[in-house]
Protein backbone atom coordinates (compact mmCIF):
# COMPACT_ATOMS: atom_id res chain seq x y z
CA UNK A 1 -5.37 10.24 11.01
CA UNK A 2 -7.01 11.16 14.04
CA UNK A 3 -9.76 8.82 15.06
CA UNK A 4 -9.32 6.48 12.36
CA UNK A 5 -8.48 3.60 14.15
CA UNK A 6 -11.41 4.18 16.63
CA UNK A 7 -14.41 4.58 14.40
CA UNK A 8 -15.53 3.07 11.02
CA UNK A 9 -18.07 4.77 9.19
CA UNK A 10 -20.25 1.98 9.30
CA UNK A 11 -21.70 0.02 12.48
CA UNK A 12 -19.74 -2.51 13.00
CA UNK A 13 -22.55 -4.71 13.03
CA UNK A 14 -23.47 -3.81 9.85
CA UNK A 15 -19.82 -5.21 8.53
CA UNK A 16 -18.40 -8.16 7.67
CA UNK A 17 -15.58 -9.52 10.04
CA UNK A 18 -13.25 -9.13 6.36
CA UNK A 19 -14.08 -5.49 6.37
CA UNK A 20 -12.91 -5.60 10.02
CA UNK A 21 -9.71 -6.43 9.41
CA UNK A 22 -9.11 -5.24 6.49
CA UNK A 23 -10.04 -1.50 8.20
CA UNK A 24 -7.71 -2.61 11.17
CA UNK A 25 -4.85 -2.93 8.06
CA UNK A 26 -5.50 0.11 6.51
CA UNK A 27 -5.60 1.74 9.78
CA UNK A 28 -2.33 0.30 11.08
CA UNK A 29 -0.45 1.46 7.69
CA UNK A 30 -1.55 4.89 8.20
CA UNK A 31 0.16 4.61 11.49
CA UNK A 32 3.31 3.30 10.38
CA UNK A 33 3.48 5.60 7.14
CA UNK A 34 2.86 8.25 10.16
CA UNK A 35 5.51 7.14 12.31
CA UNK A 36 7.85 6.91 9.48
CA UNK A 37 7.11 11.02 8.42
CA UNK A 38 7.52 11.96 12.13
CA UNK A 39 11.18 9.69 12.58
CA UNK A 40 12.29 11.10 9.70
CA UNK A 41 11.37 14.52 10.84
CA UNK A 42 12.89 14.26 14.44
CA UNK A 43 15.89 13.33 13.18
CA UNK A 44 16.78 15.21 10.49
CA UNK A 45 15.48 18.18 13.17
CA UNK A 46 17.93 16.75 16.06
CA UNK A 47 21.77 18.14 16.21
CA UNK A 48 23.04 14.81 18.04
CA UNK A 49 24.05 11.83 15.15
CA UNK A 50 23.99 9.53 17.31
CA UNK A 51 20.30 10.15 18.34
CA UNK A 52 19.77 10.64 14.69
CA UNK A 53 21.14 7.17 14.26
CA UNK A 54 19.07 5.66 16.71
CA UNK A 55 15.76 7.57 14.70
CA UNK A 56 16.75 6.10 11.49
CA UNK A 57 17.18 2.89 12.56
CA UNK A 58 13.20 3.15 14.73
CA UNK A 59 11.75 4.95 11.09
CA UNK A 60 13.45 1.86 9.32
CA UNK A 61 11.71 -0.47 11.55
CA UNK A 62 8.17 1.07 11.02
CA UNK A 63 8.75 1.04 6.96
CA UNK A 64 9.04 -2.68 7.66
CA UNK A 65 5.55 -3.03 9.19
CA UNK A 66 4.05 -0.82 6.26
CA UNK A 67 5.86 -3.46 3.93
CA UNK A 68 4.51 -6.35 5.95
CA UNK A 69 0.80 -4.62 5.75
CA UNK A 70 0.57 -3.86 2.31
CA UNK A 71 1.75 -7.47 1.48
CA UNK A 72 -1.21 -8.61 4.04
CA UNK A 73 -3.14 -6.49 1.76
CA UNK A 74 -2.08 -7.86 -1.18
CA UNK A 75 -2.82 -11.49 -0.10
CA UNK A 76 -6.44 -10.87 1.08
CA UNK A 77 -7.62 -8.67 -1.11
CA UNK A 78 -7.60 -9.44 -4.91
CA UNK A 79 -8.19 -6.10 -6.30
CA UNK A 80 -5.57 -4.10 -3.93
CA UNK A 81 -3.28 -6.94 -4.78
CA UNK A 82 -4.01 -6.26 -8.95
CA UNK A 83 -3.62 -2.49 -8.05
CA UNK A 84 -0.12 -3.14 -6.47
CA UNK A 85 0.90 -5.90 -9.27
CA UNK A 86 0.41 -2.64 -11.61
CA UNK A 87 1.92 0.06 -10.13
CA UNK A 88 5.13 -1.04 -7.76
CA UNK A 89 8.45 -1.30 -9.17
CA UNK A 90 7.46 -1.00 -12.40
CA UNK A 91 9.27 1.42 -14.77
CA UNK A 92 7.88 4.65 -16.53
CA UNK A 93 5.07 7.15 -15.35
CA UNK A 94 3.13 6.28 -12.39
CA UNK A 95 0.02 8.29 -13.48
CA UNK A 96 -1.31 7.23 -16.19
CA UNK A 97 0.69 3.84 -16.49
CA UNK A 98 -2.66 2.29 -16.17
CA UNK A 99 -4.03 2.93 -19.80
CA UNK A 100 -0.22 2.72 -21.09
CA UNK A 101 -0.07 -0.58 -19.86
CA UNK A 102 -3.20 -1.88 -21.17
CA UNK A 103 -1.98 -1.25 -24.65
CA UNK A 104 0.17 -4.75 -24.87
CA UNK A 105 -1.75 -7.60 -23.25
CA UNK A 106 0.92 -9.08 -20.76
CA UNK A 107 2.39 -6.05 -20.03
CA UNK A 108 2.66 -3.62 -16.86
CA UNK A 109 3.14 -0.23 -17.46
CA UNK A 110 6.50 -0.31 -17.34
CA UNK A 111 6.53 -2.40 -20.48
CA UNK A 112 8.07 -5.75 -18.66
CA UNK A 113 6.42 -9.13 -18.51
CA UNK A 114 3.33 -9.33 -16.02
CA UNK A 115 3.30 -12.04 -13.48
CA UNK A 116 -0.08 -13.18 -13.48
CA UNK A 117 -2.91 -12.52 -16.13
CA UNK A 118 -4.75 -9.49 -16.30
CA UNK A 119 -8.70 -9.20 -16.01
CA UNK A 120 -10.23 -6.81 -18.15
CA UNK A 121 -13.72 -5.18 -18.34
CA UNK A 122 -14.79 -8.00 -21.01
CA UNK A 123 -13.56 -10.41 -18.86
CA UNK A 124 -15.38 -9.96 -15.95
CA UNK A 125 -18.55 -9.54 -17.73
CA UNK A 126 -18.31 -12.83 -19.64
CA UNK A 127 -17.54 -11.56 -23.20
């Protein structure tokens, strides 16, 4: 994303040093899920395995830092965290998992026990 990691569409002023960050995070995993498309590109464009090898291994290493973002993500931010608690490796459809999985309190959408409890609409206003 061109840019992205060199503006905000806010004054940075007018932002909390959270929303800093957190933009820096978001920023950096567009990056990395970047780099990954463009190793994985180059070497299934290159005609030497051995330097196909070597971009394997450097796409590998930048899936790691999107895996080490997200869980950053996860840890400071309660609602991305709820978001991924929902939707990764659970079972079934992605899309539209969210209303499936409300059906059975406890549940994710793939139907398997959820690891923490789940807020709903009532809860948060006090009902």
């Amino acid at each position: 994303m061109p840019g992205a990691s060199e503006s905000l569409h806010e004054s940075s002023e007018s932002l909390s040093a959270a929303t800093r960050d957190r933009h820096r995070a978001l920023v950096s995993l567009q990056e990395e899920l970047e780099a990954v498309d463009w190793y994985q590109q180059r070497a299934d464009a290159c005609s030497d395995p051995e330097l196909a090898g070597v971009l394997h291994h450097n796409m590998h290493e930048e899936m790691e830092h999107a895996a080490m973002l997200l869980e950053w993500l996860r840890r400071e931010d309660p609602d991305f965290g709820e978001q991924l608690r929902t939707f990764l490796f659970s079972e079934g459809r992605i899309a539209g998992g969210e209303t499936e999985g409300t059906a059975r309190e406890g549940e994710t959408p793939g139907g398997e026990e959820a690891t923490a409890p789940r807020a709903t609409i009532g809860s948060l206003k006090g009902e």
